[in-house]
Protein backbone atom coordinates (compact mmCIF):
# COMPACT_ATOMS: atom_id res chain seq x y z
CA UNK A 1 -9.29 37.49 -2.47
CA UNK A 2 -6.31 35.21 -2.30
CA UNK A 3 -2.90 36.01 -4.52
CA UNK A 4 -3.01 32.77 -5.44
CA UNK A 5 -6.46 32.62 -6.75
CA UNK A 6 -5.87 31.97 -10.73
CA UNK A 7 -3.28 29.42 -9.84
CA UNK A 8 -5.84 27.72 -7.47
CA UNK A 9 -8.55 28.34 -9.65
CA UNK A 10 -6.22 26.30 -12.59
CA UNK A 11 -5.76 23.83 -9.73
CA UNK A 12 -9.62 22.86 -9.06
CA UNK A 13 -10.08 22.95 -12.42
CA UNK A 14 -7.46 20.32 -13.64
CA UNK A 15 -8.88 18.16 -10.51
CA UNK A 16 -12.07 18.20 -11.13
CA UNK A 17 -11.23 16.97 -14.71
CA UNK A 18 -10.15 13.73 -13.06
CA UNK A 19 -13.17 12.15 -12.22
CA UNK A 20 -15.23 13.44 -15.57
CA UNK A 21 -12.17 11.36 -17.22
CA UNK A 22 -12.58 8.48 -15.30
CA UNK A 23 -9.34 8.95 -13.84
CA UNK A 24 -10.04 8.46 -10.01
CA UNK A 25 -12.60 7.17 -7.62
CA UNK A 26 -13.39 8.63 -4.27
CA UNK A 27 -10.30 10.43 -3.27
CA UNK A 28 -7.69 8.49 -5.23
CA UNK A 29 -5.66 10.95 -6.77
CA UNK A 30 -4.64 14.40 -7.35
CA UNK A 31 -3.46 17.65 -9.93
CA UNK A 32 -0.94 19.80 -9.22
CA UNK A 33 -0.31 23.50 -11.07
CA UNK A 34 3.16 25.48 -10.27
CA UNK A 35 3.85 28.88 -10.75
CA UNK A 36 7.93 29.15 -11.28
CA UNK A 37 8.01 32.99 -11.02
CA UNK A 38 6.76 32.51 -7.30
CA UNK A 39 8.35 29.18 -6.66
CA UNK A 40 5.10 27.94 -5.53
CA UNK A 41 2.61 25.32 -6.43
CA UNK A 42 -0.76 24.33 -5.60
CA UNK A 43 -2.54 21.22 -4.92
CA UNK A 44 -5.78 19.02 -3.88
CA UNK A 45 -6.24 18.89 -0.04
CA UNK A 46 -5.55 15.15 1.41
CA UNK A 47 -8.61 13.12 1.19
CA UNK A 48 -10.78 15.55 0.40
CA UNK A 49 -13.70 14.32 -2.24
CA UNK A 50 -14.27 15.57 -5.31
CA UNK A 51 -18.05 15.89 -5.24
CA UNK A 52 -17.25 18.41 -1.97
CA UNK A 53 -13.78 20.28 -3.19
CA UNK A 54 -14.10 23.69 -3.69
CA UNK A 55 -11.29 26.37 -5.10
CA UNK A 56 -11.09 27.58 -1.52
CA UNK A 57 -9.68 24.18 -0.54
CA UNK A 58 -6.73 24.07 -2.41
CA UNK A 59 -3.31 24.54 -1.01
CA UNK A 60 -0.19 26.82 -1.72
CA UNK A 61 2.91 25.41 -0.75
CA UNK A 62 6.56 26.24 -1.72
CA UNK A 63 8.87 23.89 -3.02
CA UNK A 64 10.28 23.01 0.64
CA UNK A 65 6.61 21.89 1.38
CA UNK A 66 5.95 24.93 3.56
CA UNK A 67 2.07 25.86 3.28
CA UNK A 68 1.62 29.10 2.26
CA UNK A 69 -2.22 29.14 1.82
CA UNK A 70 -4.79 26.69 2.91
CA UNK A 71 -6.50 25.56 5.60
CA UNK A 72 -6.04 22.07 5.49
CA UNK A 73 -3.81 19.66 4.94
CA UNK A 74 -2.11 19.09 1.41
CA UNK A 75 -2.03 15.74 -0.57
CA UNK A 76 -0.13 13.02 1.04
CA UNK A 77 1.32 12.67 -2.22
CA UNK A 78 2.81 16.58 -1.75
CA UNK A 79 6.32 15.70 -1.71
CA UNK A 80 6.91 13.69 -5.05
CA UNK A 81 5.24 16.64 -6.79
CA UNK A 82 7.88 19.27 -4.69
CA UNK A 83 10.96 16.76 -5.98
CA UNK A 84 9.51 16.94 -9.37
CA UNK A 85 9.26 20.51 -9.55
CA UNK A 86 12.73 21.06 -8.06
CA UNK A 87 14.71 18.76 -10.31
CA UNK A 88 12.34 19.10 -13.63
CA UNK A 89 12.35 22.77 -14.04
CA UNK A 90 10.02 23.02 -18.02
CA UNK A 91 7.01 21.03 -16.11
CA UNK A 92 4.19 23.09 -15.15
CA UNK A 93 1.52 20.27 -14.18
CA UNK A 94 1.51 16.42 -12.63
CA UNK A 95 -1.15 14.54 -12.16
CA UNK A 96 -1.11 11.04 -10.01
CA UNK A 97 -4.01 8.65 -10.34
CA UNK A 98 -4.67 5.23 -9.56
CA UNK A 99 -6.64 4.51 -12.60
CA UNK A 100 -6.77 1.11 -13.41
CA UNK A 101 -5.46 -0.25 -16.56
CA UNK A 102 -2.65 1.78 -15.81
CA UNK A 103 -2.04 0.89 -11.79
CA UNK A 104 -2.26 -2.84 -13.05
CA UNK A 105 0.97 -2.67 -15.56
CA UNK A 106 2.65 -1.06 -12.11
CA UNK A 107 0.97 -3.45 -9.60
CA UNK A 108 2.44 -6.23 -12.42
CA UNK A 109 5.71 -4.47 -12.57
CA UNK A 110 5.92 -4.26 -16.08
CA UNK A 111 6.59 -1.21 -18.34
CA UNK A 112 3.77 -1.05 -21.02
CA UNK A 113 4.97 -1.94 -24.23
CA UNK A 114 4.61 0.21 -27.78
CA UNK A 115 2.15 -2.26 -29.65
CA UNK A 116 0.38 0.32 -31.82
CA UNK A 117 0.14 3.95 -33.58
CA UNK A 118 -1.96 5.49 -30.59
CA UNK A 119 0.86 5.07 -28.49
CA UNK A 120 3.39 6.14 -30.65
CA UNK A 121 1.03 9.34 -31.45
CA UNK A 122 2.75 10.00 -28.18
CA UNK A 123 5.68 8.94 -27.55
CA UNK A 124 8.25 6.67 -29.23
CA UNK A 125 9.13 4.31 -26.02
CA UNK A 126 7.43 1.78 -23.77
CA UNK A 127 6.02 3.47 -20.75
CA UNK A 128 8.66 2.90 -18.34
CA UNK A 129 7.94 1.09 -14.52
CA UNK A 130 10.43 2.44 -12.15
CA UNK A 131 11.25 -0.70 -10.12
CA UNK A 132 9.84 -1.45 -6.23
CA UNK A 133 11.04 0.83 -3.80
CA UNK A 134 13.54 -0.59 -1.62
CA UNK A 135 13.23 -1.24 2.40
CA UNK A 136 15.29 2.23 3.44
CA UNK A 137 13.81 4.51 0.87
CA UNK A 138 10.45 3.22 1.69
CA UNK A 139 10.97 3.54 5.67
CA UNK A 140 12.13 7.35 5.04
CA UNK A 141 11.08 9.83 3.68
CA UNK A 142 8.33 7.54 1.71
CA UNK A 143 7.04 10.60 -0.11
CA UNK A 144 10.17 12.37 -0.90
CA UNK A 145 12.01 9.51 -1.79
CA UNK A 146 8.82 8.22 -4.31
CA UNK A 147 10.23 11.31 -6.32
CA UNK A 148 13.66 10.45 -6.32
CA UNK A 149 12.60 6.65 -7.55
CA UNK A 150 11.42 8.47 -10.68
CA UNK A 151 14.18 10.84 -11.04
CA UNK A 152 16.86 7.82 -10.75
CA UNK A 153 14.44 5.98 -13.56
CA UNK A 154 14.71 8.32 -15.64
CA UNK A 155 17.68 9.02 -15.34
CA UNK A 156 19.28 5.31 -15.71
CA UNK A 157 17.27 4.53 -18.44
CA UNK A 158 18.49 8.23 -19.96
CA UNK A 159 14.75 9.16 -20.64
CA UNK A 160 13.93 12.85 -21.63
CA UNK A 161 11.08 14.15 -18.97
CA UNK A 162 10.13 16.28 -21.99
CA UNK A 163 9.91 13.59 -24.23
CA UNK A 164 8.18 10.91 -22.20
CA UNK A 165 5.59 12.40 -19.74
CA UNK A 166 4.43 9.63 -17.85
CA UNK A 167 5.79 6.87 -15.29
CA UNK A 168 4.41 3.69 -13.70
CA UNK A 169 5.61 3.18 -10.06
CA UNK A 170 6.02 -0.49 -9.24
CA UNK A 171 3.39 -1.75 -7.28
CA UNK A 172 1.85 1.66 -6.94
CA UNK A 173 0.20 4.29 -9.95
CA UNK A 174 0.91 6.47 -12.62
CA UNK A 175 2.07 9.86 -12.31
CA UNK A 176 2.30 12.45 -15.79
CA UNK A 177 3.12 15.89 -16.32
CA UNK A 178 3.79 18.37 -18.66
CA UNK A 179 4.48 21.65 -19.95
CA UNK A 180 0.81 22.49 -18.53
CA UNK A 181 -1.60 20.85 -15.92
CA UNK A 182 -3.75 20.52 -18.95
CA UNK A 183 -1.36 18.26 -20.87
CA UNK A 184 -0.60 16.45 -17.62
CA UNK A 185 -3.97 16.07 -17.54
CA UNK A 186 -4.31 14.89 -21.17
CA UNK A 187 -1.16 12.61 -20.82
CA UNK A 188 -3.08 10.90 -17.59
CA UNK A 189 -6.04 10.12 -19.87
CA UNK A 190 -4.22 9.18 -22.82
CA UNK A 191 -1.79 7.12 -20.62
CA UNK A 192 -5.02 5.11 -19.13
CA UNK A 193 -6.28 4.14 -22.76
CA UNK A 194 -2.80 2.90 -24.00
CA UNK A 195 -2.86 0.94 -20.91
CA UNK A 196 -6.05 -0.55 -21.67
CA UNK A 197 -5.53 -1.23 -25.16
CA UNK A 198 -1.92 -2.94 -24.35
CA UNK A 199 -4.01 -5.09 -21.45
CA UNK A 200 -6.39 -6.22 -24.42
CA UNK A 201 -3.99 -6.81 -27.19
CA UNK A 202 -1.93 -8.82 -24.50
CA UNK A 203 -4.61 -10.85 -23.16
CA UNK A 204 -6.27 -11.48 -26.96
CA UNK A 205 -2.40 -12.72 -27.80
CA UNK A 206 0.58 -13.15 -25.56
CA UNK A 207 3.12 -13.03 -27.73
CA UNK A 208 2.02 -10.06 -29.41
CA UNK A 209 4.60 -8.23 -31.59
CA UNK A 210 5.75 -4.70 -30.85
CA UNK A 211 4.99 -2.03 -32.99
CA UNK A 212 7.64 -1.43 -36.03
CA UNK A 213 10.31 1.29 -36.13
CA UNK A 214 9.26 2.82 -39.16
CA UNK A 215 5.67 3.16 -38.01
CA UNK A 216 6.61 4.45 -34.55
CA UNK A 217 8.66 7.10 -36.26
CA UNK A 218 6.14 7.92 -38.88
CA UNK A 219 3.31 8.31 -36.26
CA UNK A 220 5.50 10.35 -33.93
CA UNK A 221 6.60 12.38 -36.60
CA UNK A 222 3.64 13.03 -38.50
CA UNK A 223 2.37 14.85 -35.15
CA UNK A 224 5.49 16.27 -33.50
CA UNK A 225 8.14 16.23 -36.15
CA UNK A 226 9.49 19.85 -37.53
CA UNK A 227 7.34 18.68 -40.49
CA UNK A 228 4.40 17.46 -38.68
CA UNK A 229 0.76 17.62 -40.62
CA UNK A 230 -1.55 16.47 -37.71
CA UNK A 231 -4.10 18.68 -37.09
CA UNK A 232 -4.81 22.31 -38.26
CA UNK A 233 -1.74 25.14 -38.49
């Protein structure tokens, strides 16, 4: 049996959640799990559907993209998760998808503005859209450098990875993450749903207003605050 056999086994698992979510069709997307004791991290084979993947399929690489396990090839999408992992060292999950509500606010270029409480259940700004990649970047290193588009968003907007958990690329997808592939997971379904909702309330009226300060911070609170009463203790 394989070393890496929980940490594929966590791997297929938060893939296969994808499609139940409605997250992906056919092959577009992928989960990623890392394991920072081993500076390694595993993820779906490229093109590989969903209906066929099996545990054995998924790929060990370390965080130079060297396959360590795996017979075939990983994720074209490989290198923005190795750039994320690198630079972002509390994440333990990301998730890319091209679900779309949430591909349309990137394919639109726009970030997705906080209009109501489910949104601010989870985070307290818009959803930021790192702007189109330009010309050298994208004739490079396209994968490597897709990474480095989010890093430099976040980091010249002077956003918190650990507060907001999900980007839109311009013209491209999402991509979340989190402390676990779980809540990257969860923060690529939530993320879809905002999206949708935003879409709607945009569409039913243009000039709809943004959500208050008070109730952002009362909904965010209420659920993460240090005197937060969502949910059971």
């Amino acid at each position: 049996m394989s070393q890496y056999q929980d940490l594929k086994q966590a791997c297929y698992d938060a893939n296969m959640q994808l499609p139940k979510l409605g997250l992906v069709l056919f092959t577009f997307g992928n989960a990623s799990v890392v394991d920072r004791e081993r500076s390694v991290f595993a993820i779906k084979p490229s093109g590989v559907p969903y209906d066929t993947l099996k545990v054995e399929d998924i790929v060990i690489l370390d965080f130079a993209n060297h396959v360590l396990e795996g017979e075939k090839r990983p994720s074209s999408d490989t290198k923005t998760h190795a750039v994320l992992y690198s630079h972002w060292d509390h994440i333990g999950g990301i998730v890319h998808t091209h679900s779309t509500y949430a591909t349309s606010w990137a394919q639109a270029q726009l970030d997705i503005p906080i209009l109501g409480t489910t949104h601010a259940d989870h985070l307290t700004a818009d959803i930021p859209c790192a702007p189109p990649m330009d010309d050298a970047m994208i004739a490079g290193d396209y994968e490597h450098q897709t990474g480095w588009q989010i890093l430099n968003e976040f980091q010249r907007r002077g956003l918190s990875p650990s507060e907001v958990e999900m980007v839109l690329l311009a013209n491209h997808a999402p991509f979340t993450w989190g402390k676990t592939v779980e809540k990257a997971v969860y923060n690529s379904a939530v993320l879809e749903e905002v999206a949708r909702m935003a879409y709607l309330s945009c569409t039913l009226r243009p000039n709809v207003p943004r959500l208050k300060d008070a109730l952002i911070r009362k909904h965010y609170e209420r659920k993460h605050g240090v005197n937060s009463y969502y949910g059971q203790s």
